[in-house]
Protein backbone atom coordinates (compact mmCIF):
# COMPACT_ATOMS: atom_id res chain seq x y z
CA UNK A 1 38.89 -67.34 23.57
CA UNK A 2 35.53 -66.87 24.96
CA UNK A 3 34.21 -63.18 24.66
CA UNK A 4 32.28 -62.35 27.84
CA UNK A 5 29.26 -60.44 27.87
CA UNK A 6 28.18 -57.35 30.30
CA UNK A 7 26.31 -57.75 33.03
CA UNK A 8 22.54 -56.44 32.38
CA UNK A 9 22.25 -53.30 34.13
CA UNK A 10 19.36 -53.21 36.36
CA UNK A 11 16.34 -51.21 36.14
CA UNK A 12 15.89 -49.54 32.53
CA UNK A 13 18.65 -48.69 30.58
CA UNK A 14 17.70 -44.95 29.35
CA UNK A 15 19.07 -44.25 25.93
CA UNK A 16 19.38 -40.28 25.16
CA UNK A 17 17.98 -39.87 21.61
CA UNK A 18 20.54 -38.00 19.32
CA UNK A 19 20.61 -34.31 18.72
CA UNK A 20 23.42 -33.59 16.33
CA UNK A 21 20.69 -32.61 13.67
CA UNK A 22 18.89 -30.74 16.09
CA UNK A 23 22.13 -28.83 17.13
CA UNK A 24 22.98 -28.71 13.77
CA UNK A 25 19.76 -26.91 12.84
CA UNK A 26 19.63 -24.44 15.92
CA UNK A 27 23.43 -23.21 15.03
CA UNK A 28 21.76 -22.59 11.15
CA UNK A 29 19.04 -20.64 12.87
CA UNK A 30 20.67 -18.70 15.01
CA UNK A 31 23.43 -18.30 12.42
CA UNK A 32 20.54 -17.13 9.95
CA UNK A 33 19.20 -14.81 12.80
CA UNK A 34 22.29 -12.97 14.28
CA UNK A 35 25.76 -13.99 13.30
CA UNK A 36 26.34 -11.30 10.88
CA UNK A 37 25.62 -7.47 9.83
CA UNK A 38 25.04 -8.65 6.10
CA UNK A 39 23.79 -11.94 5.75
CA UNK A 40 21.81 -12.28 8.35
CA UNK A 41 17.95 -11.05 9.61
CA UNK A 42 18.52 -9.02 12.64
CA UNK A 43 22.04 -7.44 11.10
CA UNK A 44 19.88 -6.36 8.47
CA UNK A 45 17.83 -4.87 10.69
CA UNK A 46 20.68 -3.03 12.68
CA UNK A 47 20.10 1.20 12.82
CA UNK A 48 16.76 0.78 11.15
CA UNK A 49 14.34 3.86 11.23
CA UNK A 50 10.67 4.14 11.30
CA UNK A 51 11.07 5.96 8.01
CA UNK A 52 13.29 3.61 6.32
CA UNK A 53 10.89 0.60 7.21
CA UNK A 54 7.85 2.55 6.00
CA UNK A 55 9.91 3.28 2.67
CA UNK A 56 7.96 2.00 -0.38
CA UNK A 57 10.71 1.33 -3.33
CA UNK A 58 8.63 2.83 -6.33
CA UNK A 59 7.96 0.64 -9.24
CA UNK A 60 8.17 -2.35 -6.24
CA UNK A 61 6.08 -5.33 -7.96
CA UNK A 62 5.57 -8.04 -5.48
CA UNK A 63 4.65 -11.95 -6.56
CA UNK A 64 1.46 -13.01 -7.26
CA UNK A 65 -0.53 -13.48 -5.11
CA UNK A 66 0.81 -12.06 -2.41
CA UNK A 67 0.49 -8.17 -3.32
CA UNK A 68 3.14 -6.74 -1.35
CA UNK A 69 4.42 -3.00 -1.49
CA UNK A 70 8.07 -3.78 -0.80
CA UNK A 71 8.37 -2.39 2.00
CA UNK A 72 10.47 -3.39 5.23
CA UNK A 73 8.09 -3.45 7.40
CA UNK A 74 5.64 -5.28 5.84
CA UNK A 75 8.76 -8.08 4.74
CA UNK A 76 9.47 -8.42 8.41
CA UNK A 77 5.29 -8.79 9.15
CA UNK A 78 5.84 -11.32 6.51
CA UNK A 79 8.69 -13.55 8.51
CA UNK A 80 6.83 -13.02 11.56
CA UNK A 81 3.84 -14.76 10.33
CA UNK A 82 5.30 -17.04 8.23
CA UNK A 83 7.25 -18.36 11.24
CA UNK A 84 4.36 -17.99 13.89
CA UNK A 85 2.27 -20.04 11.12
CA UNK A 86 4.52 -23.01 10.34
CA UNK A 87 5.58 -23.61 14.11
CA UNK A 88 1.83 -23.41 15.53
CA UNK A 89 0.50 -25.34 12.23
CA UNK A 90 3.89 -28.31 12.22
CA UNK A 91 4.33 -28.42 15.88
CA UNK A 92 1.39 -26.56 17.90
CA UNK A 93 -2.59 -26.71 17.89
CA UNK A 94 -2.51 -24.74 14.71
CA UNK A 95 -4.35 -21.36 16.42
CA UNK A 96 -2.14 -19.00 15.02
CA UNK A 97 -2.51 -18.03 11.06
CA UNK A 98 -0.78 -15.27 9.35
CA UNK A 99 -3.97 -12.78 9.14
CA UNK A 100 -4.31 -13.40 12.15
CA UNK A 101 -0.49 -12.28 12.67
CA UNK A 102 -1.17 -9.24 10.48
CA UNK A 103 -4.04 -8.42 12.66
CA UNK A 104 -2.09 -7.81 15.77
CA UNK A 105 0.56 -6.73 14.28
CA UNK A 106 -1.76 -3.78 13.50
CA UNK A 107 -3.81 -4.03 17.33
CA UNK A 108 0.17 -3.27 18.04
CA UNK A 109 0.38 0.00 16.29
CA UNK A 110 1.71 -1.16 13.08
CA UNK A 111 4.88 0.01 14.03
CA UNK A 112 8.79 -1.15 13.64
CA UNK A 113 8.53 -1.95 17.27
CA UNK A 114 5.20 -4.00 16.83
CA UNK A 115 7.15 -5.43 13.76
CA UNK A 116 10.18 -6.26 15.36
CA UNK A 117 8.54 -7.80 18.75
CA UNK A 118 6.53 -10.27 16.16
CA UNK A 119 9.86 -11.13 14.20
CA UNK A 120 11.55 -12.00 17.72
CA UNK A 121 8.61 -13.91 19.01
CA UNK A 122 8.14 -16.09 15.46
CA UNK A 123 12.21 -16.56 16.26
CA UNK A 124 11.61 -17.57 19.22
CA UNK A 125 8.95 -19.79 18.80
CA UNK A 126 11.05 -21.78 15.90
CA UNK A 127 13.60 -22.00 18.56
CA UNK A 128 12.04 -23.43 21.18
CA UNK A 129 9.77 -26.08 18.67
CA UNK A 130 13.41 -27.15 17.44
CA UNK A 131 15.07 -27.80 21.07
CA UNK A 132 11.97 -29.78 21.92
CA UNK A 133 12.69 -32.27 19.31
CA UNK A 134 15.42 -35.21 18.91
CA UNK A 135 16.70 -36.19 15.03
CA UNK A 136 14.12 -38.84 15.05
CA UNK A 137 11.41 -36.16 15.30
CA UNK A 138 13.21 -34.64 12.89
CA UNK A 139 12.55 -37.65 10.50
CA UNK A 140 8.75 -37.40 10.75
CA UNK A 141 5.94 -36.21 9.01
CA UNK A 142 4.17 -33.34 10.57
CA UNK A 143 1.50 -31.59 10.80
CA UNK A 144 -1.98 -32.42 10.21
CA UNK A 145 -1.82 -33.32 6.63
CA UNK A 146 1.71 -34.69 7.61
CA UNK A 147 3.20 -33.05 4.11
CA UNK A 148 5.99 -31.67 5.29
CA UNK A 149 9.20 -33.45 7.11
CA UNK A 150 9.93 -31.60 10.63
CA UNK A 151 13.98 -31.13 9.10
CA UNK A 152 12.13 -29.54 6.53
CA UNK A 153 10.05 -27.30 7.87
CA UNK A 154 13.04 -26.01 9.87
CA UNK A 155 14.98 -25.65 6.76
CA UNK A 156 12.61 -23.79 5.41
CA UNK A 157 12.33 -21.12 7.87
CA UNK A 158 16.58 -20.71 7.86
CA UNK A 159 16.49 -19.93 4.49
CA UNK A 160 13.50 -17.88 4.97
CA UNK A 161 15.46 -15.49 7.18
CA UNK A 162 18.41 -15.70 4.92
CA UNK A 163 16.63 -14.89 2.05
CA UNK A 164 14.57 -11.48 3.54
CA UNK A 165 18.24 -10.70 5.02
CA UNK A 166 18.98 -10.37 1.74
CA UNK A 167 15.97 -8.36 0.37
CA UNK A 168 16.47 -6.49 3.14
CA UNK A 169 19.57 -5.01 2.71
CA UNK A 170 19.21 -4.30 -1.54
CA UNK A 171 15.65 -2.38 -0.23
CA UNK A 172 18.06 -0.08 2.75
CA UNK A 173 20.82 0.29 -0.68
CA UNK A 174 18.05 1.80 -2.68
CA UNK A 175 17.00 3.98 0.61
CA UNK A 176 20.39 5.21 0.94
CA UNK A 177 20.30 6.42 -2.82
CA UNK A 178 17.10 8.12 -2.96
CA UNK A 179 19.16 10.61 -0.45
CA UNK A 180 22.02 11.14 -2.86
CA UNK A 181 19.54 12.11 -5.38
């Protein structure tokens, strides 16, 4: 038995690099983002007022050296630019920083809105940086100090979201009981 093989095709064969990673990772994003009241960012986020956002839980004591006040609205200034950051430092021409984040944040009004428009645009932004890639990229060093893996970096910002979701919600709890008291 003699196995035959294919003809050659003509012309360049185009092989379409694999995206199951990459689809993997966008349905953990968006899943992180908006799949949920609870455990995810923008449920968290759902019936929010200007007040509640403002709301500084007393005897809050943020990490070194970060020196937050606990509240919402400076966690979700925190996302933003944490997200903004890591996609324009991993995957852009690194010209976007977090003060630099904070800054317009406050150019904005320093409002929930100007909040909330920075949170969408840093979700955005991860969003788009992920579709762009294949799971090769994903494989790679990035960066200019290339100290991060791109999978990683993208992990990093899912459980980012996840994480403030979280925070999130226990800071709205301990809203919600300052009014009982």
């Amino acid at each position: 038995m003699t196995l035959r093989k294919k003809p050659k095709a003509k012309g360049k064969a185009r092989i379409k690099p694999e995206k199951k990673q990459v689809r993997f990772l966008l349905a953990r994003l968006a899943a992180a983002w908006e799949k949920g009241k609870w455990h995810t960012l923008k449920g968290a986020l759902e019936g929010l007022t200007e007040a509640e956002a403002a709301w500084k839980p007393p005897h809050y004591r943020s990490p070194e050296p970060w020196g937050f006040s606990g509240s919402i609205l400076e966690i979700l200034v925190h996302v933003a630019a944490d997200s903004l950051a890591m996609i324009s430092q991993f995957f852009g021409d690194e010209s976007i920083t977090y003060e630099g984040v904070r800054e317009r944040f406050q150019t904005q009004g320093g409002t929930l809105s100007a909040a909330l428009a920075l949170l969408a645009e840093g979700y955005d932004s991860t969003r788009k940086a992920l579709t762009k890639l294949n799971d090769r990229d994903l494989l790679k060093n990035v960066g200019k100090k290339k100290a991060w893996r791109a999978d990683s970096v993208f992990m990093e910002l899912v459980e980012h979201y996840l994480y403030h979701a979280g925070q999130i919600n226990y800071i709205r709890c301990l809203w919600e009981g300052t009014k009982a008291e």
